[in-house]
C-alpha atoms as a PDB file:
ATOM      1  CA  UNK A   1      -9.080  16.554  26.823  1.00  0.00           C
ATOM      2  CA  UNK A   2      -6.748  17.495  29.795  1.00  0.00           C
ATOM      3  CA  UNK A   3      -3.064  17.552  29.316  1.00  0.00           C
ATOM      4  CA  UNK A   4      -2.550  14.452  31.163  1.00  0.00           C
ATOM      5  CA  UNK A   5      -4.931  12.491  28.781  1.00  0.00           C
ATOM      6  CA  UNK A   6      -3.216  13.933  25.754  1.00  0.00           C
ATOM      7  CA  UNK A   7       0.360  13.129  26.955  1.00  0.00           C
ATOM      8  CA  UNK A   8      -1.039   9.464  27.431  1.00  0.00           C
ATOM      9  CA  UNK A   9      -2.723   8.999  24.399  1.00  0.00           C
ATOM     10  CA  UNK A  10       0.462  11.015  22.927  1.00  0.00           C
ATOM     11  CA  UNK A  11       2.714   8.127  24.384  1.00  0.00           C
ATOM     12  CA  UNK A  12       0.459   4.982  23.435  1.00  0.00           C
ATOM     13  CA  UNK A  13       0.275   6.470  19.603  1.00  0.00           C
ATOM     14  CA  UNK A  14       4.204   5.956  20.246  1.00  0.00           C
ATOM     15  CA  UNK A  15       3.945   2.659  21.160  1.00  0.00           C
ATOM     16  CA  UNK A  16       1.737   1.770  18.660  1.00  0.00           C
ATOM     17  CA  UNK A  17       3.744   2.757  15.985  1.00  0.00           C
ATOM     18  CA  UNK A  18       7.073   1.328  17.429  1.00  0.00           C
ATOM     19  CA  UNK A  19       5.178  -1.659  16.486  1.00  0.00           C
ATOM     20  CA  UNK A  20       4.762  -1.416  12.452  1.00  0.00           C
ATOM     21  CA  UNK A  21       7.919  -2.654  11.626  1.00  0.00           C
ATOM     22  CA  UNK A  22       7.359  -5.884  12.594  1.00  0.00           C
ATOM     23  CA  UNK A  23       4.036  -6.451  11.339  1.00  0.00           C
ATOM     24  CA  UNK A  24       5.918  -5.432   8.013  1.00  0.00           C
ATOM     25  CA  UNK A  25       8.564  -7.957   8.542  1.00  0.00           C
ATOM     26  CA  UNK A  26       5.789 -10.547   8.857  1.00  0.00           C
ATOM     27  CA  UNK A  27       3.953  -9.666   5.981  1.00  0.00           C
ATOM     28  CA  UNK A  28       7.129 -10.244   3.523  1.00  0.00           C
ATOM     29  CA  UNK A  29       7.360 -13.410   5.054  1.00  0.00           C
ATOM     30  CA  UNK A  30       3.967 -14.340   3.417  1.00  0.00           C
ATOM     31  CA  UNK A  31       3.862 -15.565   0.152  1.00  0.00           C
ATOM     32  CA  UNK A  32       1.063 -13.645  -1.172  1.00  0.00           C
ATOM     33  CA  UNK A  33       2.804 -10.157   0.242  1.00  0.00           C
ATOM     34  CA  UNK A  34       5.801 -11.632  -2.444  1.00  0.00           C
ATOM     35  CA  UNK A  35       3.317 -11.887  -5.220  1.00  0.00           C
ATOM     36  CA  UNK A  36       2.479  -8.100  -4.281  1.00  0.00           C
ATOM     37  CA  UNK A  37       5.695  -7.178  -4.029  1.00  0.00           C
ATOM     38  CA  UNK A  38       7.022  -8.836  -7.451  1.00  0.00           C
ATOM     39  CA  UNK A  39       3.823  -7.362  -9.288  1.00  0.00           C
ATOM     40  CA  UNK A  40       4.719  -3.475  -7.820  1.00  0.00           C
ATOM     41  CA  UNK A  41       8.334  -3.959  -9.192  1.00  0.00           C
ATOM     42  CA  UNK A  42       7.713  -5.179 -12.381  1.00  0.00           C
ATOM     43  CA  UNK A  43       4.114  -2.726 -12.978  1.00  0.00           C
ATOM     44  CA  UNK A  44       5.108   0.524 -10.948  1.00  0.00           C
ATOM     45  CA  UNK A  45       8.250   3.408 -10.677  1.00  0.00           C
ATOM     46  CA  UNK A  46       8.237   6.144  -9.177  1.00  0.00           C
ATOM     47  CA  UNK A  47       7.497   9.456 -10.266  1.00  0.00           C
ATOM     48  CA  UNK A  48       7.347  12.362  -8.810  1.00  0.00           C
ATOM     49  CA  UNK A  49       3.680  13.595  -9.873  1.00  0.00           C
ATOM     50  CA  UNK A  50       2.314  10.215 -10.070  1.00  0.00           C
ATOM     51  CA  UNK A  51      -0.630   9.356  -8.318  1.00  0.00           C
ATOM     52  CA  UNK A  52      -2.600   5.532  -8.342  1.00  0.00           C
ATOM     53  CA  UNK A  53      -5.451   4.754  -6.643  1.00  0.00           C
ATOM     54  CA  UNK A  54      -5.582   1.622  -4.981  1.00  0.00           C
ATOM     55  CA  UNK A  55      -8.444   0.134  -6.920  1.00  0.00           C
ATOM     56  CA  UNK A  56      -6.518   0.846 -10.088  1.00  0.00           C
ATOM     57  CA  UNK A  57      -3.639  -1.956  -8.470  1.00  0.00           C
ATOM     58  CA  UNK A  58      -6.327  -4.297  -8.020  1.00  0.00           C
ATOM     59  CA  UNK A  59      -7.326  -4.304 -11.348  1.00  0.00           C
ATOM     60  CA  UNK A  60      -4.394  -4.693 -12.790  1.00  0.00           C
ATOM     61  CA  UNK A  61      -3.348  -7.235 -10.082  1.00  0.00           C
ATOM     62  CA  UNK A  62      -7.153  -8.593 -10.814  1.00  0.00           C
ATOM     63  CA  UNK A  63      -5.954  -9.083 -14.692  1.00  0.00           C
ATOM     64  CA  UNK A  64      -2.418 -10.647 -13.540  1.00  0.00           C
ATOM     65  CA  UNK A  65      -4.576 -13.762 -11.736  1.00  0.00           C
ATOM     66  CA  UNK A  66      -6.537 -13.776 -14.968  1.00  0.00           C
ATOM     67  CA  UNK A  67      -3.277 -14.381 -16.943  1.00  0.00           C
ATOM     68  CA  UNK A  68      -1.812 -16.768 -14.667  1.00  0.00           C
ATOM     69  CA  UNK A  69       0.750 -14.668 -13.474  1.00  0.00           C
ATOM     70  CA  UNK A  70       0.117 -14.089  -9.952  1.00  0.00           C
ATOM     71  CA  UNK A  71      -1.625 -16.241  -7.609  1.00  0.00           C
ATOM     72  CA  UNK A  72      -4.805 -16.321  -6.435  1.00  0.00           C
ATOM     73  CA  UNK A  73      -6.274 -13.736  -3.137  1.00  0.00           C
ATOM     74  CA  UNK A  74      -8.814 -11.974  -2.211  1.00  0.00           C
ATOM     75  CA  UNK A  75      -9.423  -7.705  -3.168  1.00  0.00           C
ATOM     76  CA  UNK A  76      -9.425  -7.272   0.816  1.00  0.00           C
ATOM     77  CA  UNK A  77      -6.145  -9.622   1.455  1.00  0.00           C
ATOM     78  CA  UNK A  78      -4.425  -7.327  -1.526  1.00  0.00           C
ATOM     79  CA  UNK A  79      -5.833  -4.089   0.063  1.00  0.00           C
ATOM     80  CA  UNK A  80      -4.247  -5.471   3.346  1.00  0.00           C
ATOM     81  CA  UNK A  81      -1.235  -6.237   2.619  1.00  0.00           C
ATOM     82  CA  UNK A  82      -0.591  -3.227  -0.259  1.00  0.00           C
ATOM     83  CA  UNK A  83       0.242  -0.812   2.432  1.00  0.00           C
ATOM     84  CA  UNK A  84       3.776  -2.924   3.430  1.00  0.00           C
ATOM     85  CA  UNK A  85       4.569  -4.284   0.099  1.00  0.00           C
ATOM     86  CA  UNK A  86       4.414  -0.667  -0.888  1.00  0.00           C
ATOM     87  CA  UNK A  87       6.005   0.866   1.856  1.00  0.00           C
ATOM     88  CA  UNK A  88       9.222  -2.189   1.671  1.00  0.00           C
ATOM     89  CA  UNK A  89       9.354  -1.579  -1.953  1.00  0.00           C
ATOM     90  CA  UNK A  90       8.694   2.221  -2.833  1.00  0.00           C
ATOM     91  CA  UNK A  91       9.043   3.916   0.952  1.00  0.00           C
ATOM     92  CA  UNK A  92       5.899   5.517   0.115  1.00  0.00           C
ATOM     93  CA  UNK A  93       2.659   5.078   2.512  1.00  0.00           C
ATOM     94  CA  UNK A  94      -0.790   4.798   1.909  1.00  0.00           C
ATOM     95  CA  UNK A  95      -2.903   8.301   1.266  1.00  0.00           C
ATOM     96  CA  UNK A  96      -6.846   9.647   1.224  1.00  0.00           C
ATOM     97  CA  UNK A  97      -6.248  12.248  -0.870  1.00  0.00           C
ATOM     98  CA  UNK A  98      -5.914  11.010  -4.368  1.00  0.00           C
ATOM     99  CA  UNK A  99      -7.757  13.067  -6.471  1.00  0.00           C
ATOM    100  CA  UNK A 100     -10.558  11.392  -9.315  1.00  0.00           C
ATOM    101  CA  UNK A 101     -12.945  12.796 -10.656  1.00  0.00           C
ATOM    102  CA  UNK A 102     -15.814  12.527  -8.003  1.00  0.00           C
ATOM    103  CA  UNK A 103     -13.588  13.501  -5.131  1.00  0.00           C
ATOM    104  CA  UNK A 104     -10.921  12.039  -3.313  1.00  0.00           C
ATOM    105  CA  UNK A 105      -9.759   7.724  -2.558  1.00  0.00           C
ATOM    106  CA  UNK A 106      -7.618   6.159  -1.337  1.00  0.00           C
ATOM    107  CA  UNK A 107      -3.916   5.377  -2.919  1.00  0.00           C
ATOM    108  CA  UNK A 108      -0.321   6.433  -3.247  1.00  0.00           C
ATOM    109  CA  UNK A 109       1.610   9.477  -4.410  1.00  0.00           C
ATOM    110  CA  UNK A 110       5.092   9.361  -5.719  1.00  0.00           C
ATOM    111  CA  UNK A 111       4.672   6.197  -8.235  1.00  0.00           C
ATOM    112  CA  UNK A 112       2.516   5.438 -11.818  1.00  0.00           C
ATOM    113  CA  UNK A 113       2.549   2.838 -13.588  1.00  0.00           C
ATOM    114  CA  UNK A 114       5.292   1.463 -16.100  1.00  0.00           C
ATOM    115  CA  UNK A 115       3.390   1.156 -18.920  1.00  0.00           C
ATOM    116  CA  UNK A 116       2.210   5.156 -18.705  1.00  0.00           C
ATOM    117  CA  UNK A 117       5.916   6.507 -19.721  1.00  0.00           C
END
């Protein structure tokens, strides 16, 4: 890659990410992203050490349809829309590094679940 092609791709990363905020804005607009929001506030703090995989929310969102608490979506609409709903509630963003014990997935550092203290 020459240095011309790497300042350009350089300045439309830029761009790009000039434009997250407002696809966050959108997504609290949406009632599910509430529902995600609500259930991360009243399931998750933060903690320093903590580590939870994404598929561990969805379960435990998963069990909070069961129970009537939370509306009905999709696994790939919560996967979706996690990444804001975390981000607006905990600052934290979305990582491939958690460790289990086959290797590494996909989550969020910095926050564990409630009922774990």
């Amino acid at each position: 890659m020459t240095s011309k092609e790497a300042a350009a791709l350089a300045k439309l990363i830029n761009e790009l990410q000039n434009l997250l905020p407002d696809a966050y804005v959108a997504a609290e607009a949406d009632d599910h992203s509430q529902a995600i929001r609500r259930f991360l506030r009243e399931r998750l703090c933060l903690h320093p050490d903590g580590e939870i995989r994404t598929t561990h929310l969805w379960d435990r969102f998963a069990e909070g349809i069961s129970d009537g608490k939370f509306s009905s979506i999709t696994k790939n609409r919560f996967l979706c829309l996690l990444p804001a709903a975390m981000l607006a509630e905990f600052g934290i963003r979305k990582s491939h590094s958690i460790k289990q014990e086959t290797g590494v997935a996909r989550g969020f550092h910095g926050v564990i679940f409630r009922s774990v203290l």
